[in-house]
N, C-alpha and C. Protein backbone atom coordinates (compact mmCIF):
# COMPACT_ATOMS: atom_id res chain seq x y z
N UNK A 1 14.70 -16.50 21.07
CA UNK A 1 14.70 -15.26 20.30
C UNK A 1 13.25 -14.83 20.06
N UNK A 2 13.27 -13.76 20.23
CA UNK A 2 11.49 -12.88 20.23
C UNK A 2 11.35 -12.72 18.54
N UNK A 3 10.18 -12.91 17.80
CA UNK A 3 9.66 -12.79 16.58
C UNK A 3 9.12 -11.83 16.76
N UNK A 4 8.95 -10.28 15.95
CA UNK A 4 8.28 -9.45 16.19
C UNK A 4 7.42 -8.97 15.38
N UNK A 5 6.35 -10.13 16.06
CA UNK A 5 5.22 -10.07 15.31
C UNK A 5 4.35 -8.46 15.35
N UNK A 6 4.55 -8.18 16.70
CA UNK A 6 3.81 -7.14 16.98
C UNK A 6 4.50 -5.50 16.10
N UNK A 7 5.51 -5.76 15.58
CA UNK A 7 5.69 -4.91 14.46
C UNK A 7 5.13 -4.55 12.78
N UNK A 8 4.42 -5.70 12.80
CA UNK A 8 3.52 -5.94 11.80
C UNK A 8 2.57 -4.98 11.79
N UNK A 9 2.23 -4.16 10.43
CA UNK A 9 1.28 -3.12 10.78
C UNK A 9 -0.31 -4.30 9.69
N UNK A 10 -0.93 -3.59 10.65
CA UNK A 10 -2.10 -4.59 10.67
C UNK A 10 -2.77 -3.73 9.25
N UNK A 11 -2.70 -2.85 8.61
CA UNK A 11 -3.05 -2.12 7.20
C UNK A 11 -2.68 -3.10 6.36
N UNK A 12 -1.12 -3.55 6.21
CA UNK A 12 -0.81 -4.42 5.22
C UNK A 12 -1.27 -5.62 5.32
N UNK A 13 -1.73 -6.41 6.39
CA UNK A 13 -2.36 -7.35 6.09
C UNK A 13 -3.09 -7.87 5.04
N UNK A 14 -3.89 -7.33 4.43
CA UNK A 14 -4.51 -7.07 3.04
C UNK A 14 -3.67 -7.42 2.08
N UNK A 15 -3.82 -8.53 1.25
CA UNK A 15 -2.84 -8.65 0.02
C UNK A 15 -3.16 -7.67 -0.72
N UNK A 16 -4.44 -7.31 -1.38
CA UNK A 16 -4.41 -5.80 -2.27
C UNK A 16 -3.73 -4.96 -1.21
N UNK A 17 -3.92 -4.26 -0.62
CA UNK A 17 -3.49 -3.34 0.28
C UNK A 17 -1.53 -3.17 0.26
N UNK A 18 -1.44 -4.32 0.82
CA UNK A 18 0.34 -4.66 0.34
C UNK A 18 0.45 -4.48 -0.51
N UNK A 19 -0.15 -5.14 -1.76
CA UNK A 19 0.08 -4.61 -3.77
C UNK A 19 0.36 -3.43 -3.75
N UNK A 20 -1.44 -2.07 -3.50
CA UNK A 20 -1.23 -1.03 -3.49
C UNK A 20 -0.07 -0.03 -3.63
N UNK A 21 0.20 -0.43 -1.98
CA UNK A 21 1.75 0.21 -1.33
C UNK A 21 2.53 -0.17 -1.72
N UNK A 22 2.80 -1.46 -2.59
CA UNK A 22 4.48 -1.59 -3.17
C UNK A 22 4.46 -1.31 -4.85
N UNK A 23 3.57 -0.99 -4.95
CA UNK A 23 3.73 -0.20 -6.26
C UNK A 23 3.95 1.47 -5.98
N UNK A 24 3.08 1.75 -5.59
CA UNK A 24 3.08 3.19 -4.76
C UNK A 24 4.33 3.84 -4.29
N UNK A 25 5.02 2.91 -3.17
CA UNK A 25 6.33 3.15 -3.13
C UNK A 25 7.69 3.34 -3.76
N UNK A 26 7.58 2.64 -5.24
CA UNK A 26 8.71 2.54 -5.97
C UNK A 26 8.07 3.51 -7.45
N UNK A 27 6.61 3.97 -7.43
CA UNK A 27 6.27 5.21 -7.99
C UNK A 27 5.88 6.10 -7.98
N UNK A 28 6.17 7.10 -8.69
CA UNK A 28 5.35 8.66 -8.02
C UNK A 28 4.31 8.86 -7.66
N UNK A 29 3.57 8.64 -8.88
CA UNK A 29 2.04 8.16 -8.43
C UNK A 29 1.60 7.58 -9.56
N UNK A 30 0.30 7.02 -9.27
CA UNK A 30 -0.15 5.98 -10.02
C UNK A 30 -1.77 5.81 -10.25
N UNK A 31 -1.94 5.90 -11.27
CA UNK A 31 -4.03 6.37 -11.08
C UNK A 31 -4.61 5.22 -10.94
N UNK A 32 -6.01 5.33 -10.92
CA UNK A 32 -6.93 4.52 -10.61
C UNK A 32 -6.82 3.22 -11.40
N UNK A 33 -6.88 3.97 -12.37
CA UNK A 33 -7.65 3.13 -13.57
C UNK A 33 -6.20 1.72 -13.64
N UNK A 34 -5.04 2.29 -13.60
CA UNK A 34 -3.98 1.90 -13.80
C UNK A 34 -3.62 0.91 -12.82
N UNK A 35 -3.98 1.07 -11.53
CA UNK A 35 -4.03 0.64 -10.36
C UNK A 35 -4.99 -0.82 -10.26
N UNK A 36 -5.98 -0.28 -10.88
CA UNK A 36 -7.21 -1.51 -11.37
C UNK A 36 -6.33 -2.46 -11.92
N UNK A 37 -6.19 -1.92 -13.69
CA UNK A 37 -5.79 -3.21 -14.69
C UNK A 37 -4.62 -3.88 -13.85
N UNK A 38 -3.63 -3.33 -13.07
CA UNK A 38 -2.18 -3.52 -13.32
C UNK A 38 -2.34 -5.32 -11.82
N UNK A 39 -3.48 -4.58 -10.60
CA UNK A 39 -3.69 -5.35 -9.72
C UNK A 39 -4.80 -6.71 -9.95
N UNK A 40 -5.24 -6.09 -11.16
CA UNK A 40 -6.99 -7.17 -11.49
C UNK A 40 -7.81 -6.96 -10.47
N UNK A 41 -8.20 -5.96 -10.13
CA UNK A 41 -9.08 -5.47 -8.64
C UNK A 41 -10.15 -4.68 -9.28
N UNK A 42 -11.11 -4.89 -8.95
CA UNK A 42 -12.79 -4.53 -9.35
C UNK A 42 -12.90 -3.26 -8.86
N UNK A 43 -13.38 -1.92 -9.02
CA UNK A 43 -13.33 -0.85 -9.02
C UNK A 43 -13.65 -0.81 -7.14
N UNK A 44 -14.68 -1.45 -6.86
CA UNK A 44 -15.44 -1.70 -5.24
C UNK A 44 -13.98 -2.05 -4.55
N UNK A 45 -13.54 -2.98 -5.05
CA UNK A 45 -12.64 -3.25 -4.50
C UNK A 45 -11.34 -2.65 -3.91
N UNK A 46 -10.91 -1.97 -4.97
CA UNK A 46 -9.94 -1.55 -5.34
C UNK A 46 -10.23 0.64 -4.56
N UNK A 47 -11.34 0.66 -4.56
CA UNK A 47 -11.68 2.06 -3.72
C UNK A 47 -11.56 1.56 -2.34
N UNK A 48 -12.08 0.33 -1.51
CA UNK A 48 -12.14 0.33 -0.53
C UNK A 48 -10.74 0.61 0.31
N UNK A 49 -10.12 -0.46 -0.30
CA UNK A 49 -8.93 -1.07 -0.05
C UNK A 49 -7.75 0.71 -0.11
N UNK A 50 -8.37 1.45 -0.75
CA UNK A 50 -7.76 2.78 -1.25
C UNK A 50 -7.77 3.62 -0.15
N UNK A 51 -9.24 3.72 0.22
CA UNK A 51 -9.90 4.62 1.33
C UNK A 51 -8.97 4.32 2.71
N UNK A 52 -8.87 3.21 3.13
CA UNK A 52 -8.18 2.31 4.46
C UNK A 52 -6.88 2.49 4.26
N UNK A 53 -6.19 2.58 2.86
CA UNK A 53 -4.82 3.16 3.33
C UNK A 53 -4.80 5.15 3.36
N UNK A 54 -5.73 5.70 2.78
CA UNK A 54 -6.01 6.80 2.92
C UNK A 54 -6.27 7.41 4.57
N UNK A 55 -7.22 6.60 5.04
CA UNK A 55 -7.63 6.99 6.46
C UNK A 55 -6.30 6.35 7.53
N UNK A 56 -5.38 5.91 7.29
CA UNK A 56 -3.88 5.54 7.38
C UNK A 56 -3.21 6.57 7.58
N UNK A 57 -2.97 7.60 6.23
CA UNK A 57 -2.48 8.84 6.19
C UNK A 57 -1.38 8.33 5.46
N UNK A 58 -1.53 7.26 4.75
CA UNK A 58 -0.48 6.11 4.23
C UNK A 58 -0.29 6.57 3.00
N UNK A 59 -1.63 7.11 2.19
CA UNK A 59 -1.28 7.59 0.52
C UNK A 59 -2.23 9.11 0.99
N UNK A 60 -1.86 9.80 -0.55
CA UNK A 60 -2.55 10.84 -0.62
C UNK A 60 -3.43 10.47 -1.89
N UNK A 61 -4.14 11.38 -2.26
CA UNK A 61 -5.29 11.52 -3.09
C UNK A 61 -4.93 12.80 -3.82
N UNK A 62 -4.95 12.96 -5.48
CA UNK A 62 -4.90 14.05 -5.87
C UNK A 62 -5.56 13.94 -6.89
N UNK A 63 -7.26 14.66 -7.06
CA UNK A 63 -8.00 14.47 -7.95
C UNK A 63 -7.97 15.97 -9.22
N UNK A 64 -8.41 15.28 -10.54
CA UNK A 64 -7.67 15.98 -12.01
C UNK A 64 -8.75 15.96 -12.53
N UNK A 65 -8.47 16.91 -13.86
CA UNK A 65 -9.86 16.42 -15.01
C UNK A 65 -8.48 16.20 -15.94
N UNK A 66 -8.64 15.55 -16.51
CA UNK A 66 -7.85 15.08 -18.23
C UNK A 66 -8.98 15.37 -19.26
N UNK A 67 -8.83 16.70 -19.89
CA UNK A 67 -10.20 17.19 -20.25
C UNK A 67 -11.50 17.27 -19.58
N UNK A 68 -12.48 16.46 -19.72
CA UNK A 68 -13.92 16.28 -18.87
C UNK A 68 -13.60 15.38 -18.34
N UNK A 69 -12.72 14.69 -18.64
CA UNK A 69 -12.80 13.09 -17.45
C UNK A 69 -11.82 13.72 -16.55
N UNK A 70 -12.93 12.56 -15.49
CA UNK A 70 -11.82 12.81 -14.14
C UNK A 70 -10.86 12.18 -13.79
N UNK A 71 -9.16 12.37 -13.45
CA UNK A 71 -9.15 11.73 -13.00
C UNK A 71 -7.80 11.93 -11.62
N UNK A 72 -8.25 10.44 -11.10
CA UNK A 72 -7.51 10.46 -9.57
C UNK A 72 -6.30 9.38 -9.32
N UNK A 73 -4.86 10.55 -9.18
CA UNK A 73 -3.69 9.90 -9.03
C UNK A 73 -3.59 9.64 -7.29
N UNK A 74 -2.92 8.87 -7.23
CA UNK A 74 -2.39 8.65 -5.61
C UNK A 74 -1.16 8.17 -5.52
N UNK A 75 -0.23 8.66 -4.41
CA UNK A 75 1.35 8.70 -4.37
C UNK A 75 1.32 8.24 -2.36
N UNK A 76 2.20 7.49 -2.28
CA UNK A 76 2.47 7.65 -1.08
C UNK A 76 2.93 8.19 -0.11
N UNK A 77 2.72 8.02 1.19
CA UNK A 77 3.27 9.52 1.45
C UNK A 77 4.63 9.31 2.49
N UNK A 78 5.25 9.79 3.23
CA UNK A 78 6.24 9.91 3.91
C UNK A 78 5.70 8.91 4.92
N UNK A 79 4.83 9.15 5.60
CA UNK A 79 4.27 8.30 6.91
C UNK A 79 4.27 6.83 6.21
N UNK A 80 3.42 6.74 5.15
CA UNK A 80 3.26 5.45 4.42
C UNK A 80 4.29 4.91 4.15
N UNK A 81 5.20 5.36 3.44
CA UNK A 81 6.87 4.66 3.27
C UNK A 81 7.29 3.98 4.55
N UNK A 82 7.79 5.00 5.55
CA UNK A 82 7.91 4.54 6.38
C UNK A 82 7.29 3.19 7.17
N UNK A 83 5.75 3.35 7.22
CA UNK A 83 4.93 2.10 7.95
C UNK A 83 5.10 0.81 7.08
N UNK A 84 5.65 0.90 5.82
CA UNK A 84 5.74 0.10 4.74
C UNK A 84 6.98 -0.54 5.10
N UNK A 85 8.16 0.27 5.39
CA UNK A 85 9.65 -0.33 5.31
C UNK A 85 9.60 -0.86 6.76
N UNK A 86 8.88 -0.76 7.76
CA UNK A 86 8.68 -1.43 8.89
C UNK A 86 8.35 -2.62 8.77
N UNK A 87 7.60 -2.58 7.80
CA UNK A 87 6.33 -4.16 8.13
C UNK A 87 7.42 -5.13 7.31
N UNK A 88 8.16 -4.34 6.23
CA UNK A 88 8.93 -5.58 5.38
C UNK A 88 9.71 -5.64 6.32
N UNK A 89 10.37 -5.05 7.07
CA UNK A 89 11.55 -5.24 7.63
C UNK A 89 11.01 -6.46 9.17
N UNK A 90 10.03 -6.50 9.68
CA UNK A 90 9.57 -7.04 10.51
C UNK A 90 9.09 -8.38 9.81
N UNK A 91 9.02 -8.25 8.07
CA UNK A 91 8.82 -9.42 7.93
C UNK A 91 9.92 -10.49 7.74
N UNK A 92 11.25 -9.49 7.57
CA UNK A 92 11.85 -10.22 6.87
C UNK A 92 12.37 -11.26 8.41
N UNK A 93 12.80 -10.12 9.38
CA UNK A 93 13.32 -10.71 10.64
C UNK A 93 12.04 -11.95 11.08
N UNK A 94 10.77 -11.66 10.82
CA UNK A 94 10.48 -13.02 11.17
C UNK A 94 11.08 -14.45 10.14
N UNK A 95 11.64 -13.99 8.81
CA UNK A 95 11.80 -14.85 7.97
C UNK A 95 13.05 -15.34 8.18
N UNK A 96 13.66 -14.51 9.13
CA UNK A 96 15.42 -14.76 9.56
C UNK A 96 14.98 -15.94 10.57
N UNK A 97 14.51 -15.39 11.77
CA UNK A 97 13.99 -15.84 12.60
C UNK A 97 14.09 -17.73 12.62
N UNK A 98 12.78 -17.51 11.46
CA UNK A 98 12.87 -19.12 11.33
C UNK A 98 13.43 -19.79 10.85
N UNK A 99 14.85 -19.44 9.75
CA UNK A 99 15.30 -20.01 9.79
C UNK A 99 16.58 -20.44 10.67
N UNK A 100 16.56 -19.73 11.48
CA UNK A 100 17.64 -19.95 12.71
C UNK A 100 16.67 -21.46 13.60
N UNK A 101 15.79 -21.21 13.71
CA UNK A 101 15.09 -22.33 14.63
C UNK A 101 15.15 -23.44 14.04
């Protein structure tokens, strides 16, 4: 039986990155700041990891002022769901997988 590894999208690899997107997915959107406390991810961190599912086309970006402060929600997007319910689903069949072997 073939494991299909090669269905694995190489974005989620990233444990933040996976976090990101499975919060993302099961909410509308979700800000920065919120995104920080909720993951324990250092602001550097937590932008990079942001940008790479951004240049994905995986989340969107929608920047606000809340009075003078700024601020920036992000929601996932249709493409992203999708590349998301792939990779679980590719994970799970590898998880079937082994236990058949």
């Amino acid at each position: 039986m073939k494991i299909p590894f090669e269905k694995l999208d190489k974005a989620f690899e990233n444990r933040l990155r996976l976090q990101i997107m499975s919060v993302l997915v099961v909410n509308e959107r979700y800000d920065f700041n919120s995104l920080k406390e909720l993951l324990d991810a250092s602001d550097g961190n937590l932008a990079s990891h942001l940008k790479a599912l951004e240049k994905e086309e995986y989340i969107m970006v929608h920047k606000s002022f809340l009075g003078r402060k700024p601020n920036t929600n992000y929601e996932a997007t249709a493409k992203g769901k999708q590349a998301f319910k792939q990779h679980l689903d590719a994970l799970e069949q590898i998880i079937k997988n082994q236990k058949t072997l």
